[in-house]
PDB file of N, CA and C in Angstrom:
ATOM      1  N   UNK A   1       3.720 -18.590 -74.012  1.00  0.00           N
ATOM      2  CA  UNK A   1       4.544 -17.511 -74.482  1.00  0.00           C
ATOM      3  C   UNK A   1       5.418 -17.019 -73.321  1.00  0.00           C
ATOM      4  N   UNK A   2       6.816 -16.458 -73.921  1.00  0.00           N
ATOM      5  CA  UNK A   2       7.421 -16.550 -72.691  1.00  0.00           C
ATOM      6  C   UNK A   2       7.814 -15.274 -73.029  1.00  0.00           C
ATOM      7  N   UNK A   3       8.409 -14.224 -71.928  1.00  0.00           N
ATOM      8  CA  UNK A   3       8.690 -13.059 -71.768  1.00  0.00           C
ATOM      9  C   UNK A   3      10.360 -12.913 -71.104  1.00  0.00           C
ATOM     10  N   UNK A   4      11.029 -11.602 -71.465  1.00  0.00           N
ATOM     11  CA  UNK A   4      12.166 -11.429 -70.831  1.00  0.00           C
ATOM     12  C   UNK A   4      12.061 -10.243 -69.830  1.00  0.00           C
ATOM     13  N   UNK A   5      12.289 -10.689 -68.466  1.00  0.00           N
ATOM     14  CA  UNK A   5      12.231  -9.901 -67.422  1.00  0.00           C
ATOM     15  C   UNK A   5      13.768 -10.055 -66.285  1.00  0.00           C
ATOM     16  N   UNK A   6      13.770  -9.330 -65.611  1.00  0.00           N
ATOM     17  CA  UNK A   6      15.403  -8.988 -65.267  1.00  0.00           C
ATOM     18  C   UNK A   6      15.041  -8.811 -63.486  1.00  0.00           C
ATOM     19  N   UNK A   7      16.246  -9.829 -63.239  1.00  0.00           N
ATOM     20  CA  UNK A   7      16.701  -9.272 -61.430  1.00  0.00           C
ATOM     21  C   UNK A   7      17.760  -8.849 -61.281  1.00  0.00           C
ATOM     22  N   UNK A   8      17.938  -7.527 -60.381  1.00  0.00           N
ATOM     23  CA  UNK A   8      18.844  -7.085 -60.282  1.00  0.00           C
ATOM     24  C   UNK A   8      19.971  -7.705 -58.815  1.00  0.00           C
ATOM     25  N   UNK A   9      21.108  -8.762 -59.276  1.00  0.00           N
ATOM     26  CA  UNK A   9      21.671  -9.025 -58.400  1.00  0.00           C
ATOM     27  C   UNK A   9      22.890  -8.629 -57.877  1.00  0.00           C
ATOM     28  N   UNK A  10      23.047  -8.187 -56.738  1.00  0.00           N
ATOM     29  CA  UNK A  10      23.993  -7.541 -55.840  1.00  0.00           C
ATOM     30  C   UNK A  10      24.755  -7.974 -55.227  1.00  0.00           C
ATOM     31  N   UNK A  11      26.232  -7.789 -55.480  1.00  0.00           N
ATOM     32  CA  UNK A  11      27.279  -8.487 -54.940  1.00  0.00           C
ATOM     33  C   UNK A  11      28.112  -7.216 -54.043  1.00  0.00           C
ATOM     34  N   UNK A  12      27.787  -7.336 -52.768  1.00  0.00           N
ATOM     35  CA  UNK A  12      28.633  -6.469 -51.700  1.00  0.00           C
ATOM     36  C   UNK A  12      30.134  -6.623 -51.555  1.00  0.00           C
ATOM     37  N   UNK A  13      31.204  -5.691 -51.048  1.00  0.00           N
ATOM     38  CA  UNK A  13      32.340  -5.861 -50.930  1.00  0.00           C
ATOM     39  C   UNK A  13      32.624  -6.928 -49.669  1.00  0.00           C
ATOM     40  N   UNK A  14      33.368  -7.632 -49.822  1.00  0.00           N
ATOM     41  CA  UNK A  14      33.451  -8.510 -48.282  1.00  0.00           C
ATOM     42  C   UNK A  14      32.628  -9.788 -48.432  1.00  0.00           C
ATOM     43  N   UNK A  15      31.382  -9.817 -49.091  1.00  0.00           N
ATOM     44  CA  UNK A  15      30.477 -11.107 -48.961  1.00  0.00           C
ATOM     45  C   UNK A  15      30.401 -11.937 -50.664  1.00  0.00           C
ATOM     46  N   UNK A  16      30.979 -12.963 -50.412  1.00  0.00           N
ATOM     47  CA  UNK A  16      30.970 -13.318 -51.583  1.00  0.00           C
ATOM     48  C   UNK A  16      29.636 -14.106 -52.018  1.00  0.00           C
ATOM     49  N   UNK A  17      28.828 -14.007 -51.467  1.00  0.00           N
ATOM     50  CA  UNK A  17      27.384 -14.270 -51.342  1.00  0.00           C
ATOM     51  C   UNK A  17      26.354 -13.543 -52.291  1.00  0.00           C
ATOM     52  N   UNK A  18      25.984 -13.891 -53.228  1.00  0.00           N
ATOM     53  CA  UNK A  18      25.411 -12.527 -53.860  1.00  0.00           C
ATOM     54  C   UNK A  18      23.638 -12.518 -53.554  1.00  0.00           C
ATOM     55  N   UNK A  19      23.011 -11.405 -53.728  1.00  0.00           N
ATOM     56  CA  UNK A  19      21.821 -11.243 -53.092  1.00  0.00           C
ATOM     57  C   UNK A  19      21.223 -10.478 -53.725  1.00  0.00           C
ATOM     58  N   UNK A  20      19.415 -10.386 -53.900  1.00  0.00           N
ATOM     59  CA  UNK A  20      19.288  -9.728 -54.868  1.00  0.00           C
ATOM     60  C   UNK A  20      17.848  -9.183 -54.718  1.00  0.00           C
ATOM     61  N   UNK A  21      17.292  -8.422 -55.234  1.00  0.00           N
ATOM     62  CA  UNK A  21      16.812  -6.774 -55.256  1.00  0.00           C
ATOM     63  C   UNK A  21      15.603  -7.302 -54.868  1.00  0.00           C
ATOM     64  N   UNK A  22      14.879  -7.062 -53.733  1.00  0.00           N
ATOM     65  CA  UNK A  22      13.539  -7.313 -53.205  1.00  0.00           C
ATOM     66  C   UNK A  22      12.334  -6.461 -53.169  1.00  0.00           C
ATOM     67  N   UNK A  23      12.965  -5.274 -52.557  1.00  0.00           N
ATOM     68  CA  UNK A  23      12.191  -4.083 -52.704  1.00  0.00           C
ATOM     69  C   UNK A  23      12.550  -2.717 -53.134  1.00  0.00           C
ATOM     70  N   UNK A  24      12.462  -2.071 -53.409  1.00  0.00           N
ATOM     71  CA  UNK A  24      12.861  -0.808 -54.244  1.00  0.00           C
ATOM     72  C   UNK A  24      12.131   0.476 -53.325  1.00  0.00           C
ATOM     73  N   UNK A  25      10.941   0.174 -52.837  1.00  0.00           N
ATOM     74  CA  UNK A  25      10.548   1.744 -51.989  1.00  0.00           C
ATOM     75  C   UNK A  25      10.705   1.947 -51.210  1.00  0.00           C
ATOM     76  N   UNK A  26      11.166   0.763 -49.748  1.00  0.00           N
ATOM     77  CA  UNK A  26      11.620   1.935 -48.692  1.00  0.00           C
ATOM     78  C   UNK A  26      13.773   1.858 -48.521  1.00  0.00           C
ATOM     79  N   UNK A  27      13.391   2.912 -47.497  1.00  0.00           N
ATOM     80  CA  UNK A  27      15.079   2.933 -47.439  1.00  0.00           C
ATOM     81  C   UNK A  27      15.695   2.539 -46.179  1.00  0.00           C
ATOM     82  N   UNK A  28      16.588   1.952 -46.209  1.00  0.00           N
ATOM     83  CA  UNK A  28      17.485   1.202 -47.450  1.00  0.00           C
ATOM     84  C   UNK A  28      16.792  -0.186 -48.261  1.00  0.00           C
ATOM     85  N   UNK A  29      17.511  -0.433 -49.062  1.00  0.00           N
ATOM     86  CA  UNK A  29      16.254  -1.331 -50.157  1.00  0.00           C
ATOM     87  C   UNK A  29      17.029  -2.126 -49.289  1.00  0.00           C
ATOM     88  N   UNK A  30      16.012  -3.434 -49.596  1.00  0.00           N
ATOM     89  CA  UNK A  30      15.923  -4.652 -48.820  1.00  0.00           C
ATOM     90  C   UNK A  30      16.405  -5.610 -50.298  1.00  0.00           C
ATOM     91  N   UNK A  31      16.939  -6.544 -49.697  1.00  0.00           N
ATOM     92  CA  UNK A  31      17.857  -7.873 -50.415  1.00  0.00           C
ATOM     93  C   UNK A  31      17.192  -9.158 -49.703  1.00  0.00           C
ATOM     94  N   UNK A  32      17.002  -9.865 -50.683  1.00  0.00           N
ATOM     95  CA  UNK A  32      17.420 -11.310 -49.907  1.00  0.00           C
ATOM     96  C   UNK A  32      18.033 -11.791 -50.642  1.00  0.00           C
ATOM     97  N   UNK A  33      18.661 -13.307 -50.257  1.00  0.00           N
ATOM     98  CA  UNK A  33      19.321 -14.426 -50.603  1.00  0.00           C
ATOM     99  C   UNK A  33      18.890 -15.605 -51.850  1.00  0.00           C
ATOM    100  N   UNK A  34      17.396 -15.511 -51.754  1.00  0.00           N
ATOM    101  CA  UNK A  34      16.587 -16.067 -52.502  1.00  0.00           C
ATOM    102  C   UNK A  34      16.167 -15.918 -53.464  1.00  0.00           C
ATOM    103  N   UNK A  35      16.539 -16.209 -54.636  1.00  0.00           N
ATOM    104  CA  UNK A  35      16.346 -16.050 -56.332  1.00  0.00           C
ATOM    105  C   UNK A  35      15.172 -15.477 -56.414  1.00  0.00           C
ATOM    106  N   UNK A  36      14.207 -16.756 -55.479  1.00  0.00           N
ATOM    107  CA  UNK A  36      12.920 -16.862 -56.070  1.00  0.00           C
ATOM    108  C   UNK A  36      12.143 -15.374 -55.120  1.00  0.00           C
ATOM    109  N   UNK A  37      12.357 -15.189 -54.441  1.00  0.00           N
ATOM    110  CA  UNK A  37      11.698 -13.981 -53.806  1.00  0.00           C
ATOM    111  C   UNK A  37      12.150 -12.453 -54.467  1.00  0.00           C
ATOM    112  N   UNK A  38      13.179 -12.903 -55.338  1.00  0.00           N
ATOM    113  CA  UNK A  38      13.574 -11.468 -55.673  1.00  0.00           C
ATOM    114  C   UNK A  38      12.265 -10.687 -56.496  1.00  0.00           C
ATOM    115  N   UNK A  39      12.700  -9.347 -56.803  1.00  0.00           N
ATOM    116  CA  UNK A  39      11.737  -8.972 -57.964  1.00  0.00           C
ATOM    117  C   UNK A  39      11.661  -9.017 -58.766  1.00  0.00           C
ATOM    118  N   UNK A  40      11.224  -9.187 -59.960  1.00  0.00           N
ATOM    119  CA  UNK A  40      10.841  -9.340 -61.341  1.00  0.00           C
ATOM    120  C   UNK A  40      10.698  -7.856 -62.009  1.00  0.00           C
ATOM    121  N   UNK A  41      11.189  -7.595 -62.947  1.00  0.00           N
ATOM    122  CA  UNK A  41      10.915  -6.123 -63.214  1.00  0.00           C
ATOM    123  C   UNK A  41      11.350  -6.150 -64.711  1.00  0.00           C
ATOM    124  N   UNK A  42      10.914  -5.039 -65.483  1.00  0.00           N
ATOM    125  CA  UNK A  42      10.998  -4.879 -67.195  1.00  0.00           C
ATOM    126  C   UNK A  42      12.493  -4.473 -66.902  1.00  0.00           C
ATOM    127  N   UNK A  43      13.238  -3.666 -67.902  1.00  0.00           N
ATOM    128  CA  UNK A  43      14.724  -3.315 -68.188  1.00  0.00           C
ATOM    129  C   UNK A  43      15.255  -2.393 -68.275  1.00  0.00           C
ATOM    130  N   UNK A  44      14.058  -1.228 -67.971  1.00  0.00           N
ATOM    131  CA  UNK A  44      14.326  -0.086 -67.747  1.00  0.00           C
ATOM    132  C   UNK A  44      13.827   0.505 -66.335  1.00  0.00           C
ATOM    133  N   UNK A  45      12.917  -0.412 -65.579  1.00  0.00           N
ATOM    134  CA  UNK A  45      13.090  -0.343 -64.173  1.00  0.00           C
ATOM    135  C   UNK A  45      14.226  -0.494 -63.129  1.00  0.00           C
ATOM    136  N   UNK A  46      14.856  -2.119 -64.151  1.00  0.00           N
ATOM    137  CA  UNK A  46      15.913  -2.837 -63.829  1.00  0.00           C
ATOM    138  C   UNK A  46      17.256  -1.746 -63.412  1.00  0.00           C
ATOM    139  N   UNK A  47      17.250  -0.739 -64.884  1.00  0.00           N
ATOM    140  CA  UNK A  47      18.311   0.062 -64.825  1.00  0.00           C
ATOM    141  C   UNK A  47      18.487   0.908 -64.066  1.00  0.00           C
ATOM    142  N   UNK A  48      17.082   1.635 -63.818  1.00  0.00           N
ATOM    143  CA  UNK A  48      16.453   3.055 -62.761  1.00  0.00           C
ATOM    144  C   UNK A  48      17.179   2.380 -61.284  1.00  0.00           C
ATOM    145  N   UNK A  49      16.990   0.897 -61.070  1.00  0.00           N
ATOM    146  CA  UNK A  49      17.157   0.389 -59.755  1.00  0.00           C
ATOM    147  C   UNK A  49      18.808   0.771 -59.587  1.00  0.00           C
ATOM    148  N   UNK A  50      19.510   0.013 -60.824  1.00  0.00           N
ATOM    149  CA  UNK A  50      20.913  -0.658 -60.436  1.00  0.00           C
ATOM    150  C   UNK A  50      21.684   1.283 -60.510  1.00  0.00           C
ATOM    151  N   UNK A  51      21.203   1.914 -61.149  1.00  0.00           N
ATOM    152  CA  UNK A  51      21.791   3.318 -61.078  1.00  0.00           C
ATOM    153  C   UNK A  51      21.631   3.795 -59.571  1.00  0.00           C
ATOM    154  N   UNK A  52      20.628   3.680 -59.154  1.00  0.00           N
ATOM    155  CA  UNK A  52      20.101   4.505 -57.488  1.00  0.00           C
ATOM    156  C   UNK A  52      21.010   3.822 -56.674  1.00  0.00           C
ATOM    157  N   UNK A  53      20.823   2.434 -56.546  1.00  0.00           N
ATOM    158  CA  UNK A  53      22.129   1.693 -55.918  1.00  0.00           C
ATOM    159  C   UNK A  53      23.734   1.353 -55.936  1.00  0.00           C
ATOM    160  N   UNK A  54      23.769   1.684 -56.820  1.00  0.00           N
ATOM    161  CA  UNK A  54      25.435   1.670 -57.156  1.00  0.00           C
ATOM    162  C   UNK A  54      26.533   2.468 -56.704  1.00  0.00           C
ATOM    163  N   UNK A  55      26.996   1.927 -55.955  1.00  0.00           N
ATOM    164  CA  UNK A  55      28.057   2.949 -55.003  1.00  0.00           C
ATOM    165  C   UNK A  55      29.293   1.650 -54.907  1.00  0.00           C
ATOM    166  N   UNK A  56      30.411   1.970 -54.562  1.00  0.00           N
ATOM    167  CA  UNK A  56      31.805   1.628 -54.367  1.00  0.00           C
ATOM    168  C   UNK A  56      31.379   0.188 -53.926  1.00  0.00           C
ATOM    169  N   UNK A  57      31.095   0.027 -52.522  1.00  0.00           N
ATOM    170  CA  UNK A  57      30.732  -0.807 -51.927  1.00  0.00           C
ATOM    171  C   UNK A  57      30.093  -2.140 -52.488  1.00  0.00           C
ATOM    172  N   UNK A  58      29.040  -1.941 -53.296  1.00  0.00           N
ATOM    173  CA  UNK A  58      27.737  -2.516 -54.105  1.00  0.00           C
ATOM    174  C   UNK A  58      28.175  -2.824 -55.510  1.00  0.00           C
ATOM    175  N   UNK A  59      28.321  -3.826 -56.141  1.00  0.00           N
ATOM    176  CA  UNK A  59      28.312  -4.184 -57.302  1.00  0.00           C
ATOM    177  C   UNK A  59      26.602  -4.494 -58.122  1.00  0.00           C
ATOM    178  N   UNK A  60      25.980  -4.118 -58.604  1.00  0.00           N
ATOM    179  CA  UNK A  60      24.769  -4.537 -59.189  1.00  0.00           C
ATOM    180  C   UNK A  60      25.029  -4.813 -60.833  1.00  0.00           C
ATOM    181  N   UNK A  61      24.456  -5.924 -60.974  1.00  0.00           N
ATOM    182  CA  UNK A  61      24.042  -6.102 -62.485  1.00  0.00           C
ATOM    183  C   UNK A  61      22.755  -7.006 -62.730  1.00  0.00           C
ATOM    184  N   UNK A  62      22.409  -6.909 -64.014  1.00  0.00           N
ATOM    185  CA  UNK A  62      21.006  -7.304 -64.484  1.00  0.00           C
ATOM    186  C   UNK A  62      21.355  -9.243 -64.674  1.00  0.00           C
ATOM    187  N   UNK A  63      20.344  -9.713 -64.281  1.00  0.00           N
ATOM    188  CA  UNK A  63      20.233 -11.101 -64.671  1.00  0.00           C
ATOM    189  C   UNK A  63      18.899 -11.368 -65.211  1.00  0.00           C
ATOM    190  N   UNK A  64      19.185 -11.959 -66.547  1.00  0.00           N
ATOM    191  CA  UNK A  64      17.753 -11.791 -67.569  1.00  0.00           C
ATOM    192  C   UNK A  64      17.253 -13.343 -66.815  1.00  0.00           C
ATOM    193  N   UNK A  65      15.561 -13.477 -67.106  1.00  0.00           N
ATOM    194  CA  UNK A  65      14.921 -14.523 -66.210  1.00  0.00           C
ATOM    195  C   UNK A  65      13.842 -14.773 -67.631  1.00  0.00           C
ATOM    196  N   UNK A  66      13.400 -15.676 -68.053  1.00  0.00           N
ATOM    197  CA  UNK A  66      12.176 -16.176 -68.396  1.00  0.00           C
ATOM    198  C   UNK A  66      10.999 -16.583 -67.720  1.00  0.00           C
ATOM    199  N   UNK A  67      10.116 -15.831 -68.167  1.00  0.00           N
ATOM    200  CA  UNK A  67       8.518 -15.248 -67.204  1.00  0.00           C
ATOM    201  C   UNK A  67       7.903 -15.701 -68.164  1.00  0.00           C
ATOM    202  N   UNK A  68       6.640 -16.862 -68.251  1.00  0.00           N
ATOM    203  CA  UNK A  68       5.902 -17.342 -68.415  1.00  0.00           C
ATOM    204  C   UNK A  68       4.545 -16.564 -68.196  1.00  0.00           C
ATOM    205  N   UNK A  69       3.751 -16.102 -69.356  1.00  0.00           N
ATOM    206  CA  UNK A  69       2.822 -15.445 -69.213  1.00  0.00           C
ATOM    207  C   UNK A  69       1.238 -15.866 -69.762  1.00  0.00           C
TER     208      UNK A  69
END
């Protein structure tokens, strides 16, 4: 059975590199490069995240993932 779970990936001004949501509790949140290390999170965490982060600079949006449970 498979589940829909969401990473939130981040595209900075200047880096056309996009990177994506690792940790959420300390500050400043931490990114990596790596799909697979990102976090996994439901869709209303997803949102709580991409709202706190979103500033001029920071582009964030949700990328839906299939989670195997």
């Amino acid at each position: 059975m498979t589940h829909t779970k969401f990473v939130v990936r981040v595209i900075r001004r200047g880096n056309r590199i996009p990177e994506y949501l690792q940790r959420i509790n300390p500050t400043p949140i931490q990114t990596t490069k790596d799909r697979k290390r990102a976090l996994v999170m439901g869709k209303f965490t997803a949102e709580d995240a991409i709202r706190s982060i979103q500033t001029s600079q920071c582009n964030p949006e949700l990328i839906p993932v299939q989670v195997t449970a």
